[in-house]
Structures are given as C-alpha cells and as structure tokens.
C-alpha atoms as a PDB file:
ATOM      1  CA  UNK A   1      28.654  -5.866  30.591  1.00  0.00           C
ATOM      2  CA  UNK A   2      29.238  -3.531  27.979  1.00  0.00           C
ATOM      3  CA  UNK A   3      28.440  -6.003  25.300  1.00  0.00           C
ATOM      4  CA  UNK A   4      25.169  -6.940  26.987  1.00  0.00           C
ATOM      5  CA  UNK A   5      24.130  -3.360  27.510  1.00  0.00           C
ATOM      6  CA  UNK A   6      24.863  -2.481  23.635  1.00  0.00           C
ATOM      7  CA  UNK A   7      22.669  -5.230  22.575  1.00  0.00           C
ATOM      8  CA  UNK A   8      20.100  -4.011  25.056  1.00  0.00           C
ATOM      9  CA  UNK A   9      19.981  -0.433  23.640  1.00  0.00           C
ATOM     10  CA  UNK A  10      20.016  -1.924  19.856  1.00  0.00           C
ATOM     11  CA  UNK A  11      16.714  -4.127  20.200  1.00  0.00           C
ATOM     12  CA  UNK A  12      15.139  -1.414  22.328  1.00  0.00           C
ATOM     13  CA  UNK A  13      16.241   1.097  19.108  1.00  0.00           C
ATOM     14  CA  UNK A  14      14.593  -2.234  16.951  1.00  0.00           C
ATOM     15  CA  UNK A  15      11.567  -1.503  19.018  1.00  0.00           C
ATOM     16  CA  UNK A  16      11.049   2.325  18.523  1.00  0.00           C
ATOM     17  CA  UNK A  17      11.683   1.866  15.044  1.00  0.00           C
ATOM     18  CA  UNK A  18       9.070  -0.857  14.403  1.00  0.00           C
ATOM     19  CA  UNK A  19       7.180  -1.193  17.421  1.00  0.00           C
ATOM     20  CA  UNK A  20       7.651  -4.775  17.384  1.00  0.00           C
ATOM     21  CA  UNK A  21       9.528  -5.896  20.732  1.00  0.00           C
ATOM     22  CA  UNK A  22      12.117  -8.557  20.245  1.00  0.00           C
ATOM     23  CA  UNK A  23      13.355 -10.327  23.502  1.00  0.00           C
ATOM     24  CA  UNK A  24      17.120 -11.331  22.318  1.00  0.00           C
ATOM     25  CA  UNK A  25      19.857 -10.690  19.702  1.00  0.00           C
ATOM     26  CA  UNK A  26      18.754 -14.185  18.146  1.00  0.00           C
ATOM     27  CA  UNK A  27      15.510 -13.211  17.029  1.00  0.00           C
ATOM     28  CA  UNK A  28      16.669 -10.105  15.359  1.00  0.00           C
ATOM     29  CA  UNK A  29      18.955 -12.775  13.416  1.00  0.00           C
ATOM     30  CA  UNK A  30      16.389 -15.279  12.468  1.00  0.00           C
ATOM     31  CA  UNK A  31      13.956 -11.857  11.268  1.00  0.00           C
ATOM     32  CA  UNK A  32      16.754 -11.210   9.375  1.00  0.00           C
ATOM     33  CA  UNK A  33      17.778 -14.071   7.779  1.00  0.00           C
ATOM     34  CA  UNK A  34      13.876 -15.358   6.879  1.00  0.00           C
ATOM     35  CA  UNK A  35      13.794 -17.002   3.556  1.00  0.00           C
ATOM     36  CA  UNK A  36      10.081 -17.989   3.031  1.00  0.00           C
ATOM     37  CA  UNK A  37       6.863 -17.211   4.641  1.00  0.00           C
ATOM     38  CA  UNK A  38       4.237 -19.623   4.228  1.00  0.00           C
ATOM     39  CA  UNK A  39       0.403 -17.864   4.218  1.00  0.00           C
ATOM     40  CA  UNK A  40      -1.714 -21.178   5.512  1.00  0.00           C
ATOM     41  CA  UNK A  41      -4.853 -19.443   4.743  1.00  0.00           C
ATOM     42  CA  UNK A  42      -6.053 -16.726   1.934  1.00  0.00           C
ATOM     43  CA  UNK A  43      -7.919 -14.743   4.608  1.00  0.00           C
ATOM     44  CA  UNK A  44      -5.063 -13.193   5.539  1.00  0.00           C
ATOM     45  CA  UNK A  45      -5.440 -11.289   2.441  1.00  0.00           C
ATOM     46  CA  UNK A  46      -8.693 -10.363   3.096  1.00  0.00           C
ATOM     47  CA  UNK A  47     -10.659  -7.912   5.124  1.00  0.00           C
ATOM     48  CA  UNK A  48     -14.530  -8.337   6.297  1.00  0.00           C
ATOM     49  CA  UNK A  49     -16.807 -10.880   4.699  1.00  0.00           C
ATOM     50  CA  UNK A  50     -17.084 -11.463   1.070  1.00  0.00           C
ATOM     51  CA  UNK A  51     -19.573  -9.437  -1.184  1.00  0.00           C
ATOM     52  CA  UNK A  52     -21.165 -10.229  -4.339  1.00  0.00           C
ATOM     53  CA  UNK A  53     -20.058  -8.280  -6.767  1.00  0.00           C
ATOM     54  CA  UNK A  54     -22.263  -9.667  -9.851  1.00  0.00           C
ATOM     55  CA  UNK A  55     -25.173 -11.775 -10.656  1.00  0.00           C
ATOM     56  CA  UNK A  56     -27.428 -12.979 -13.380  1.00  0.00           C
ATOM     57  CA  UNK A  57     -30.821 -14.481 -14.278  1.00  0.00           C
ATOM     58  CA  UNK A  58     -30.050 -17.357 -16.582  1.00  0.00           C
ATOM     59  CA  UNK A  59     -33.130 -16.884 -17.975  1.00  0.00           C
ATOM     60  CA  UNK A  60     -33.780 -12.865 -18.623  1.00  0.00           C
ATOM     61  CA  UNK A  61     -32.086 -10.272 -17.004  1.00  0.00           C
ATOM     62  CA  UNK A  62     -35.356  -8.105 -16.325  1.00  0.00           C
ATOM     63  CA  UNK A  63     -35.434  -6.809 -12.972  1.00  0.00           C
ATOM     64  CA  UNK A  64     -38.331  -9.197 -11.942  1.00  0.00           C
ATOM     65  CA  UNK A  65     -36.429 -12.024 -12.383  1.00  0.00           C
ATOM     66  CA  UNK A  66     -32.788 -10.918 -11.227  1.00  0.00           C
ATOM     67  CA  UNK A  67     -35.243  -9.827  -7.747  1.00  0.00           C
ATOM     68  CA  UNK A  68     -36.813 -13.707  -7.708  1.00  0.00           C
ATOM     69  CA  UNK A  69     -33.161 -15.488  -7.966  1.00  0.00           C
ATOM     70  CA  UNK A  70     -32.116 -13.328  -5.327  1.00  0.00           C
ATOM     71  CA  UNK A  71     -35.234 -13.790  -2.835  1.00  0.00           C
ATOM     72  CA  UNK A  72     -35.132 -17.859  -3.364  1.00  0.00           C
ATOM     73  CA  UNK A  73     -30.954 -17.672  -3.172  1.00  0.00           C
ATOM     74  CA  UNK A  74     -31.060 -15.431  -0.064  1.00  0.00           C
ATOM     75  CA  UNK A  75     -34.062 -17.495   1.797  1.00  0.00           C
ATOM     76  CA  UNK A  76     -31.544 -20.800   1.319  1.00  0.00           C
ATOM     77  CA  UNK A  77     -28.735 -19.689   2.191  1.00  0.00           C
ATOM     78  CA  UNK A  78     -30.234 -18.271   5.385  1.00  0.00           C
ATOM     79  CA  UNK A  79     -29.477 -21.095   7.664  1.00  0.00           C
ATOM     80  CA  UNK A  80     -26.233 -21.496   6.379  1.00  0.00           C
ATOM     81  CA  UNK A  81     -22.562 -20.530   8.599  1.00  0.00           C
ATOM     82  CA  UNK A  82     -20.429 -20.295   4.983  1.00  0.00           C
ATOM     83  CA  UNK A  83     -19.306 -16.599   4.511  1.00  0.00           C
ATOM     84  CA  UNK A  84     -19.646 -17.071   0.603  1.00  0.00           C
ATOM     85  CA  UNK A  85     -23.564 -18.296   1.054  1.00  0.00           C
ATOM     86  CA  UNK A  86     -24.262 -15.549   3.768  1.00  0.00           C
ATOM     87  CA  UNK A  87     -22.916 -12.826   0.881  1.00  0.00           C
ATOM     88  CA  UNK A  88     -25.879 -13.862  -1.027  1.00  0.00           C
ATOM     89  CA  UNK A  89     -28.254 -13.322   2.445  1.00  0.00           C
ATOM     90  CA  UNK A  90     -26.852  -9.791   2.515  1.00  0.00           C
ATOM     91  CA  UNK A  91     -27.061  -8.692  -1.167  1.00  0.00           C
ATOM     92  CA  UNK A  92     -30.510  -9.889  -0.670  1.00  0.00           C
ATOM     93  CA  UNK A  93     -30.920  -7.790   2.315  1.00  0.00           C
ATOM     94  CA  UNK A  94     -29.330  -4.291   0.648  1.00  0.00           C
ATOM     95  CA  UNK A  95     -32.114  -5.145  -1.952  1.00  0.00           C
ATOM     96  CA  UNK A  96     -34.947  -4.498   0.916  1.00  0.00           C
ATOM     97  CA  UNK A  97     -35.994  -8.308  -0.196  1.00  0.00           C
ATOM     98  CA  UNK A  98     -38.391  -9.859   2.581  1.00  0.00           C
ATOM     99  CA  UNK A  99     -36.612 -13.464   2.997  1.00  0.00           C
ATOM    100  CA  UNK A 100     -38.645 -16.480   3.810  1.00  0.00           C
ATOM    101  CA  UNK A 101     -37.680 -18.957   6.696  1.00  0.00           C
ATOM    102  CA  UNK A 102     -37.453 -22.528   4.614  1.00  0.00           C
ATOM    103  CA  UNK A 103     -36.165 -25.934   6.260  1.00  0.00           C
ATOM    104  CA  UNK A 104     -32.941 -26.620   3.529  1.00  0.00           C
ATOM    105  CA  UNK A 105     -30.148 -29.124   4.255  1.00  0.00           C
ATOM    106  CA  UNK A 106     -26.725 -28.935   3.020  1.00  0.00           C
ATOM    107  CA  UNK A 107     -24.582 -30.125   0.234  1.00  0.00           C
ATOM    108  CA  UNK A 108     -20.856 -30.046   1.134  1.00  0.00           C
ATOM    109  CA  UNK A 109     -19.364 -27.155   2.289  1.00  0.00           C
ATOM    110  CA  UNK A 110     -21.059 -24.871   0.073  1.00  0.00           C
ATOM    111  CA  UNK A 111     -24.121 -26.009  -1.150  1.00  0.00           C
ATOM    112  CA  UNK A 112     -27.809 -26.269   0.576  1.00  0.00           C
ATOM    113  CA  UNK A 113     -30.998 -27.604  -0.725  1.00  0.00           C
ATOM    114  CA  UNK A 114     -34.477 -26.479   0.407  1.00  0.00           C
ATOM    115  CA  UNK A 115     -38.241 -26.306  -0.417  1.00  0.00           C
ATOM    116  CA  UNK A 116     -40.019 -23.097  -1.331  1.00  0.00           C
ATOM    117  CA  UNK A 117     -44.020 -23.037  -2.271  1.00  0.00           C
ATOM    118  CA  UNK A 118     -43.870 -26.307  -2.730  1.00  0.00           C
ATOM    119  CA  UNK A 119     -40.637 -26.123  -5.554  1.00  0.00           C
ATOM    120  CA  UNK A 120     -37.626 -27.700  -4.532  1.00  0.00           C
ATOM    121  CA  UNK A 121     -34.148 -25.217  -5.282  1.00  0.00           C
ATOM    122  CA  UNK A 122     -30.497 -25.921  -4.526  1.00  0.00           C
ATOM    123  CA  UNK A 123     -27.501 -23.596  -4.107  1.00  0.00           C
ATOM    124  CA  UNK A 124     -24.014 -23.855  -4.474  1.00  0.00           C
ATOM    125  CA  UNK A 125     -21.082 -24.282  -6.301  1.00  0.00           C
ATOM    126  CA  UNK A 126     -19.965 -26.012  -9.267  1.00  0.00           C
ATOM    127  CA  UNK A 127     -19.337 -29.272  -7.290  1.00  0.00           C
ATOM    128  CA  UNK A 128     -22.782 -28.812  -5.654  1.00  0.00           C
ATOM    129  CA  UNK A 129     -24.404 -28.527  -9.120  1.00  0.00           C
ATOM    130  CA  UNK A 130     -22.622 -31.561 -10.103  1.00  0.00           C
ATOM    131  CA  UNK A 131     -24.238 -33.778  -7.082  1.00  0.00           C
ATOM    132  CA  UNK A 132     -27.240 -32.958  -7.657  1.00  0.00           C
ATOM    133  CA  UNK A 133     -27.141 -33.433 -11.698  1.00  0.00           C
ATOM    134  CA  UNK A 134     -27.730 -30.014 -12.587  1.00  0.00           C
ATOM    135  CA  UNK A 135     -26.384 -29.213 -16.163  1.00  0.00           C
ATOM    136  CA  UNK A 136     -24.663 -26.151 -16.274  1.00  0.00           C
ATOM    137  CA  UNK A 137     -23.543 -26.367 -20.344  1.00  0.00           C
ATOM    138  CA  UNK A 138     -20.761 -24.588 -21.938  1.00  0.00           C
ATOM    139  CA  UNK A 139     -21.180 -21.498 -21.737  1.00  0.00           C
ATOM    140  CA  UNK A 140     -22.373 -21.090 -17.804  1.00  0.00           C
ATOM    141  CA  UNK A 141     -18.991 -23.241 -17.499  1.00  0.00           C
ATOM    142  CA  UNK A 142     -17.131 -20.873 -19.667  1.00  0.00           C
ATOM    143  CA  UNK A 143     -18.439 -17.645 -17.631  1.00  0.00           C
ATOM    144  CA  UNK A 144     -18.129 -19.004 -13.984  1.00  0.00           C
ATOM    145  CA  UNK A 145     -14.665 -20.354 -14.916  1.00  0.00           C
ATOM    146  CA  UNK A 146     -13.322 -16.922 -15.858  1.00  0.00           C
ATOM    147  CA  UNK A 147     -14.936 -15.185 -12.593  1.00  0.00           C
ATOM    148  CA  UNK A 148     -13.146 -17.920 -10.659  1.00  0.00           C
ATOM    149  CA  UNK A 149      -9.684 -16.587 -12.832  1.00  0.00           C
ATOM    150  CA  UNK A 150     -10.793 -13.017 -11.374  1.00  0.00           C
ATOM    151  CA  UNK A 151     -10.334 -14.609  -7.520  1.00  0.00           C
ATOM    152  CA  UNK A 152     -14.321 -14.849  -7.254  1.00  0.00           C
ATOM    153  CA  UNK A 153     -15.736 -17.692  -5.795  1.00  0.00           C
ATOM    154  CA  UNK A 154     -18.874 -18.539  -8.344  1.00  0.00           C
ATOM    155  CA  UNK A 155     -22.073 -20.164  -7.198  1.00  0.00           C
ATOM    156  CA  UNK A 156     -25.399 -21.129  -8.726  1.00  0.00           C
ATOM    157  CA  UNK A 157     -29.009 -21.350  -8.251  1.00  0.00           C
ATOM    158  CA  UNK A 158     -30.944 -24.003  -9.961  1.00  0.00           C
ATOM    159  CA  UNK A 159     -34.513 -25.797  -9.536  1.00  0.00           C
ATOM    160  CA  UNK A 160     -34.625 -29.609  -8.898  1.00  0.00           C
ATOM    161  CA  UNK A 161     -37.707 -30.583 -10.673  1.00  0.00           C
ATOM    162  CA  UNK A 162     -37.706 -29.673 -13.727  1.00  0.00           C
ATOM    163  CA  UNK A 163     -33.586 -29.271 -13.265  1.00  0.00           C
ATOM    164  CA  UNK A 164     -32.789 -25.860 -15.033  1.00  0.00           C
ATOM    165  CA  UNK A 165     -30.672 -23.410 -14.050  1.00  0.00           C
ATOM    166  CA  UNK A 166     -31.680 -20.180 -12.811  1.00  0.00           C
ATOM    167  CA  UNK A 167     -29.273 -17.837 -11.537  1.00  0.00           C
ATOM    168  CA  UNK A 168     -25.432 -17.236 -10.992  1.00  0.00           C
ATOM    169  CA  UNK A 169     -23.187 -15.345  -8.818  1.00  0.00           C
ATOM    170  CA  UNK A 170     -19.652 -14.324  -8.610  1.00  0.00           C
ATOM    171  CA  UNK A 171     -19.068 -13.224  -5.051  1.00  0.00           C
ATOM    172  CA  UNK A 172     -15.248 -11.630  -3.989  1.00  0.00           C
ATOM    173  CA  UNK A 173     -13.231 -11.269  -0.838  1.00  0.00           C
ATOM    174  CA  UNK A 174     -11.851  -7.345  -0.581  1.00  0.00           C
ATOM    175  CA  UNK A 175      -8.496  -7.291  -0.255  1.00  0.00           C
ATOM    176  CA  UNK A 176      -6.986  -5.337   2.737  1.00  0.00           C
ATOM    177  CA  UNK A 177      -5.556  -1.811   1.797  1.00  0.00           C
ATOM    178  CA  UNK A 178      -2.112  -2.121   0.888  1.00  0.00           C
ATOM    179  CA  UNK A 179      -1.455  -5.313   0.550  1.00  0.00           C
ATOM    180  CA  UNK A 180       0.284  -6.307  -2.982  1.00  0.00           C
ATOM    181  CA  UNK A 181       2.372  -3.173  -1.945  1.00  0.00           C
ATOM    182  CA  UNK A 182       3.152  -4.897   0.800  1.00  0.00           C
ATOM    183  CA  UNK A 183       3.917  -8.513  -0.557  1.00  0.00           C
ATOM    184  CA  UNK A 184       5.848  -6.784  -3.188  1.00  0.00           C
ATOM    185  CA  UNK A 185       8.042  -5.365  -0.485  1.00  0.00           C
ATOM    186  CA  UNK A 186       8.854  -8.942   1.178  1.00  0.00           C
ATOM    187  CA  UNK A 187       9.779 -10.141  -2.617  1.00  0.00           C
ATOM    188  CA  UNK A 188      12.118  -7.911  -3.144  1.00  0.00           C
ATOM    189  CA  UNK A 189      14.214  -8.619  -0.032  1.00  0.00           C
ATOM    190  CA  UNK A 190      14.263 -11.975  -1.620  1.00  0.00           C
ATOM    191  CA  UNK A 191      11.209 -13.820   0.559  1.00  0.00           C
ATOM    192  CA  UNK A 192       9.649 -16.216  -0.731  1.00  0.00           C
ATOM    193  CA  UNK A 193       5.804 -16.133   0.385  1.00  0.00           C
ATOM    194  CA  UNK A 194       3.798 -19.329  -0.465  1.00  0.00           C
ATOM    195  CA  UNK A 195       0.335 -19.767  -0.198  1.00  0.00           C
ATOM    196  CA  UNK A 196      -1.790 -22.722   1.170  1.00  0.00           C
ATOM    197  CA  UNK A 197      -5.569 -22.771   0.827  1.00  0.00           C
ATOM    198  CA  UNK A 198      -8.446 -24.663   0.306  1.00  0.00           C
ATOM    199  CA  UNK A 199      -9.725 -22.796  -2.475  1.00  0.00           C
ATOM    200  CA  UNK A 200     -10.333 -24.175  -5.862  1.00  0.00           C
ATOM    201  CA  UNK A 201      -7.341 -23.907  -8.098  1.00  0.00           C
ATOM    202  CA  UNK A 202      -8.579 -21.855 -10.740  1.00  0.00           C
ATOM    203  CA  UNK A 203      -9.785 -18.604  -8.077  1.00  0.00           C
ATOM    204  CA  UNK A 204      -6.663 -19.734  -6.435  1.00  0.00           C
ATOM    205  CA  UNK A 205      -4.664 -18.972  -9.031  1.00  0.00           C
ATOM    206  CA  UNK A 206      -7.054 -15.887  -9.743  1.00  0.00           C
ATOM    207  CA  UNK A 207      -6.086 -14.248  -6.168  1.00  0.00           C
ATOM    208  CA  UNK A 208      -2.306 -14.909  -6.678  1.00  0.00           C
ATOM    209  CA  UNK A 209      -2.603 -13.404 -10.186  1.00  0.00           C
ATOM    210  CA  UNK A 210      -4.242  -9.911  -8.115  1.00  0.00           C
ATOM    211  CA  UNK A 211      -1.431 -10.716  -5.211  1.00  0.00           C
ATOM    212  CA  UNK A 212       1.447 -11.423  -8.103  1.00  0.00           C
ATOM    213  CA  UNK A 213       1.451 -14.600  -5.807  1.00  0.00           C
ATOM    214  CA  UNK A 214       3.243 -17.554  -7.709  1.00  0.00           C
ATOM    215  CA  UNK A 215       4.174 -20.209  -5.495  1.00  0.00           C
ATOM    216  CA  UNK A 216       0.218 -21.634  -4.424  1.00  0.00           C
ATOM    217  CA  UNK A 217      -0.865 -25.382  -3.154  1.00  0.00           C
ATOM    218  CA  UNK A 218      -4.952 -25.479  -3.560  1.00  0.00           C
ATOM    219  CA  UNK A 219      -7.633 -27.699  -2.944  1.00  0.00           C
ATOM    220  CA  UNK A 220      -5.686 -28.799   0.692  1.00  0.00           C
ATOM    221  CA  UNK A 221      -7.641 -30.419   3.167  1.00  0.00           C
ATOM    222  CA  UNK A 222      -5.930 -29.213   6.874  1.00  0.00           C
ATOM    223  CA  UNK A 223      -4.066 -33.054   6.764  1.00  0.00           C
ATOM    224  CA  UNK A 224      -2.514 -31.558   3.328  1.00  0.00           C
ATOM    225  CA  UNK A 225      -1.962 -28.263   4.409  1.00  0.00           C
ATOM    226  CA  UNK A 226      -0.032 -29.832   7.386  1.00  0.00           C
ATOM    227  CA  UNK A 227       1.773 -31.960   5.204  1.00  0.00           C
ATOM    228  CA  UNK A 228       3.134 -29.694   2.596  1.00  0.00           C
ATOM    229  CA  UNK A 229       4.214 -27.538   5.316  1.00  0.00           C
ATOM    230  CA  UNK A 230       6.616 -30.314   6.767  1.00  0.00           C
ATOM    231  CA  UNK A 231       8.001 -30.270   3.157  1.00  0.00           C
ATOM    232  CA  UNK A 232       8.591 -26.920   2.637  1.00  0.00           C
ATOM    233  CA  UNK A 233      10.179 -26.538   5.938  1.00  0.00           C
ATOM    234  CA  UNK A 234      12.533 -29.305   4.857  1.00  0.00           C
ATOM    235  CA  UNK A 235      13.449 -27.835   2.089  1.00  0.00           C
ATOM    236  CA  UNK A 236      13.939 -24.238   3.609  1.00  0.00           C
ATOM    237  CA  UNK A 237      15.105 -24.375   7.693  1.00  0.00           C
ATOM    238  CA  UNK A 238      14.317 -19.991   7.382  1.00  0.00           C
ATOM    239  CA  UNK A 239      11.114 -20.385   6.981  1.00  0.00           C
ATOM    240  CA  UNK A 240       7.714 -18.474   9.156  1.00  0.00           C
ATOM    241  CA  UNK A 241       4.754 -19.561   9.286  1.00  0.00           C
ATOM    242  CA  UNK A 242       2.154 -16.689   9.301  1.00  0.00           C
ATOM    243  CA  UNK A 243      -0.333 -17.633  11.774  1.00  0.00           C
ATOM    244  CA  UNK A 244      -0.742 -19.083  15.471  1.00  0.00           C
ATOM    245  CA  UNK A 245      -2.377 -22.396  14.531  1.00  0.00           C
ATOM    246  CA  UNK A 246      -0.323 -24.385  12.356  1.00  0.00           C
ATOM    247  CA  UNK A 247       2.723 -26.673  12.601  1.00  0.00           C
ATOM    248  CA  UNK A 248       2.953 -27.166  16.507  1.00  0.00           C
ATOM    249  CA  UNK A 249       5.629 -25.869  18.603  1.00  0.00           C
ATOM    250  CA  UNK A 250       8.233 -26.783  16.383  1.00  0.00           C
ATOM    251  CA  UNK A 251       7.909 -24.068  13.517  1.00  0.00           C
ATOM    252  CA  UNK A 252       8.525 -20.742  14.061  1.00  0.00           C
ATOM    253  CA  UNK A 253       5.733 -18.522  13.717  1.00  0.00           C
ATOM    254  CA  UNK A 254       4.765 -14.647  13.131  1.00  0.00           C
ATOM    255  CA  UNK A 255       1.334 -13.968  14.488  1.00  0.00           C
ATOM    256  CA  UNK A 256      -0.724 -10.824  12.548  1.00  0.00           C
ATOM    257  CA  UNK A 257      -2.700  -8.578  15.217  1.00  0.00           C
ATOM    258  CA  UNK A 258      -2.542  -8.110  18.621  1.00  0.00           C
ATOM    259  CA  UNK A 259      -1.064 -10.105  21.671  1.00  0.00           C
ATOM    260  CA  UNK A 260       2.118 -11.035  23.490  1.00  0.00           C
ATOM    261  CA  UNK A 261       5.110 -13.513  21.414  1.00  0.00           C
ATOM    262  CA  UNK A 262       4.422 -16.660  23.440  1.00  0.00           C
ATOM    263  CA  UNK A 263       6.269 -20.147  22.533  1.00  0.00           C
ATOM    264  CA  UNK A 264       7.280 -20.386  18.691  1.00  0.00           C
ATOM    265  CA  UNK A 265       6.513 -16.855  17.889  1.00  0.00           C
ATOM    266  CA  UNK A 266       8.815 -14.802  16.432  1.00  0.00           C
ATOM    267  CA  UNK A 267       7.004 -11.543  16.603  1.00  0.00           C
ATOM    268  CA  UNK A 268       3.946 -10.063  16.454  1.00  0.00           C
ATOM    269  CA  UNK A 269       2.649  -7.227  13.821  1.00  0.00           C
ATOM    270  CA  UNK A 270       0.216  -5.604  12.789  1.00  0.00           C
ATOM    271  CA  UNK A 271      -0.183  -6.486   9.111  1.00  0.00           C
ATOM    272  CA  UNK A 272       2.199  -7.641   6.050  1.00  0.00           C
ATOM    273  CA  UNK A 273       3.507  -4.278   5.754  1.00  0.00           C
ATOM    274  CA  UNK A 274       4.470  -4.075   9.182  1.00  0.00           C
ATOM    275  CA  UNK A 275       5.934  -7.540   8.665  1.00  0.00           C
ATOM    276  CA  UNK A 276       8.283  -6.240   6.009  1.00  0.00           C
ATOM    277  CA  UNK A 277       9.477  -2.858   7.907  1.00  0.00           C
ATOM    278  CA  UNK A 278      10.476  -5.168  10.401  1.00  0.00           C
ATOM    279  CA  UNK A 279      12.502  -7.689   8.337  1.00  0.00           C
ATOM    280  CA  UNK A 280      13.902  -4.685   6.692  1.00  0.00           C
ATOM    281  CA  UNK A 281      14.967  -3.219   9.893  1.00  0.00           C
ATOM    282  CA  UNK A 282      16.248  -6.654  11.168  1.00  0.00           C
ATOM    283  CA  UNK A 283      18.827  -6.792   7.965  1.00  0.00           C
ATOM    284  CA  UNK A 284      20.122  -3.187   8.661  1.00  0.00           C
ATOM    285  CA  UNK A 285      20.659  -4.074  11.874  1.00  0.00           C
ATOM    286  CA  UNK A 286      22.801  -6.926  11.651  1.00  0.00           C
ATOM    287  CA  UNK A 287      24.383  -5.637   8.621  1.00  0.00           C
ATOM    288  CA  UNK A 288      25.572  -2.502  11.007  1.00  0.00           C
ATOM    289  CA  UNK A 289      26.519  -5.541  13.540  1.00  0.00           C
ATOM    290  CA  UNK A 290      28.825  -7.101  11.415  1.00  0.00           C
ATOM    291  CA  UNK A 291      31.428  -4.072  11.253  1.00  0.00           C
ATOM    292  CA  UNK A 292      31.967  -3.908  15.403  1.00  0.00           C
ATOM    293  CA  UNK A 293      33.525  -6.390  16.969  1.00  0.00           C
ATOM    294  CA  UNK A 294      31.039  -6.836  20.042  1.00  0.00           C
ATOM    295  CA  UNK A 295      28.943  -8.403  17.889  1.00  0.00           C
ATOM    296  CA  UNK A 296      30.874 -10.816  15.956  1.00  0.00           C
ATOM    297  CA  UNK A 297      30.538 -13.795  17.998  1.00  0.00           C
ATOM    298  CA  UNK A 298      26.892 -13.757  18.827  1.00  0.00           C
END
C-alpha cells in the first residue's frame, strides 16, 4: 500500500509540474529513457500557411511587370488545394490584384497549367518546369537552388508558347516561436530527433540547417516514410514517434496538441518545448527513484 500510494503522489507531483498526466510508473520510465524522436512531417515545425517572402520578373523588375507575374501566377493557382500555390493566391490578394477565374489543370503535386486571353502559362516547381520543357538556364538554377538552401520552397512562372520564363518565387513556412530553442533542449539530454519529409533535399537540408537538424530522410513517399521508420526503430527500441498517424499500434507515440493518451501514446503536449520539460522532469524523477528502496524493483 504504501509503495502504491508513493508512486501515486509522485506522477500526480509529475503532473503539476508539467501538466502532462501520466497513468503509471512505466511511462515515466520510457519518457525518461527516450533515445530518438522521429518528426514524420516538417509541419510540425511550422505555424500557419506558408508566405512568399520574395519574387521576381525574369524579365524587368519594374513594378508593371512584377504586378502581371503576380496577377497570371495568382489566377492559376486559384483552383489549386497546395499550401505553397495558394501563398502565391494570397500575395496576390495583399497586392489588391483583381484575379481572373481560368479553367487550369495540374502538373504533379505542385504545378498547374491554364489559359489566360488566349496565352497558355504554367506554374510550378522545378520538376514542373522540367515536364513541360521549360528552360530555366544557369543562373535561374543557380538562384532557386540557393533559396531552396534557405528552407524556401521555389516555384516558377513561365509561358508555353513561345516557352520563356517569366517570373520566380521563393515562398517559406514560419517557424513556430521557440522552436530551435526547443530542439536544442531535447539534444542536449542526448535525443536524437530525425526528420522524415517529403520535401526536396536541398530545402530539406535548408530547414535542418535553420533547425541545426542533422539526421534528415527527403524526397519519401508515405511507403518510404513507413519504411525507414521500421528501420530506425530497429536500430533504436527508445524511440517516439511524434505524431498520431504513423507506425500503427505498435510504436509508441507522443501526440502535439490537445486530447486524451489513447492506445500507443505516451503523452500528450503542447509543443516541443513542452516535450522536453517533460523528458527533463521524467529523468529527475527516476534519478530521485533510484536512491529509495520502494522503487527499486519497479
């Protein structure tokens, strides 16, 4: 009884401290002893939709022209559901530019094609540009390359017939308050964090430059990301998974935002710093566990 009742009144001290409610002495152990945390996603870096932060007539940067890419860029991308395409939409909006309705199809994941007076434009990114034989040439290549090194995700507006090139834009994810600070904190308690995305490789490695992020797998389909995850779990039993959706009931899992620890979840928090005040608490508490002897057989 009296060793029941002092775990009791340590996980409900756990819970004051962090407010994070833990249901037994073995997941304050397995907080604890966490090795690596994989991040299946870089949205969890992120907060709100991406913006675009700069843009260019290939051309002539006069204001004429900068206004023209951005009326024929915005009135494609319309119809689109990709958050980088709709950033264009909205810059075109904050610019009090009347869009047009057009019919446009799409290219990929983030590309679309469409018909405007009776001139045929497409949209997207450097894979897009490459479908549709657009010629970029060094030095576009050179430029877009090094915004995709800053973490920006870099698309393009060309014309079909004649192809030329007539605009570019480097458009960026914010990054939620606090949180390098934050992954800095989990790395030095000696956790791991590895990053899975979908993202090209270079703004990959762009955002885990920003994040001091070292240990990223790009370009993953969800099959891939599913797969490297059975590897990496392999390789390191104390691992998380940060996220509800990925690796089925048999990885443990730490969910970010609201909601009740169902089956496979470890805990819930509010954010990464949260994450690591409650690792951190987890370790002093089991380190204070090892010196009385109620606890020494759990």
């Amino acid at each position: 009884m009296l060793k029941e009742w002092y775990i009791k009144a340590r996980l409900s001290e756990l819970a004051t401290r962090t407010g994070v409610k833990l249901d037994s002495w073995q997941q304050v152990k397995e907080m604890a002893e966490v090795k690596q945390i994989i991040l299946p996603s870089a949205l969890t870096f992120y907060t709100g939709q991406p913006t675009v932060r700069q843009f260019f007539g290939v051309e002539d940067q006069t204001l004429s022209t900068k206004q023209k890419v951005l009326h024929v860029a915005g009135s494609l991308a319309r119809s689109s559901n990709n958050p980088v395409l709709k950033a264009i939409v909205r810059a075109a909006e904050e610019a009090e530019l009347t869009l047009r309705e057009i019919d446009s199809d799409t290219i990929g994941q983030t590309g679309m094609v469409g018909k405007l007076d009776r001139t045929w434009f497409v949209l997207g990114d450097t894979a897009t540009m490459e479908a549709e034989n657009i010629e970029l040439g060094v030095t576009i290549q050179t430029l877009a390359h090094q915004f995709e090194l800053d973490g920006k995700y870099t698309l393009f507006l060309a014309q079909k017939q004649p192809r030329r090139l007539l605009g570019i834009f480097a458009c960026e994810y914010e990054l939620q308050g606090g949180v390098t600070e934050s992954i800095q904190m989990l790395r030095n308690m000696g956790i791991e964090l590895v990053l899975l995305t979908g993202a090209k490789t270079s703004i990959a490695k762009g955002l885990g430059t920003r994040l001091s992020l070292s240990l990223i797998h790009s370009e993953l389909s969800s099959t891939d990301k599913e797969r490297v995850l059975t590897s990496l779990i392999a390789q390191q039993p104390a691992t998380f998974v940060l996220g509800s959706k990925w690796g089925g009931r048999r990885v443990r899992r730490i969910v970010l935002g609201k909601g009740e620890a169902g089956e496979g979840v470890a805990a819930v928090v509010r954010d990464l710093s949260h994450l690591a005040t409650l690792v951190a608490e987890a370790r002093t508490l089991v380190a204070a566990s090892q010196n009385s002897p109620l606890w020494r057989n759990l």
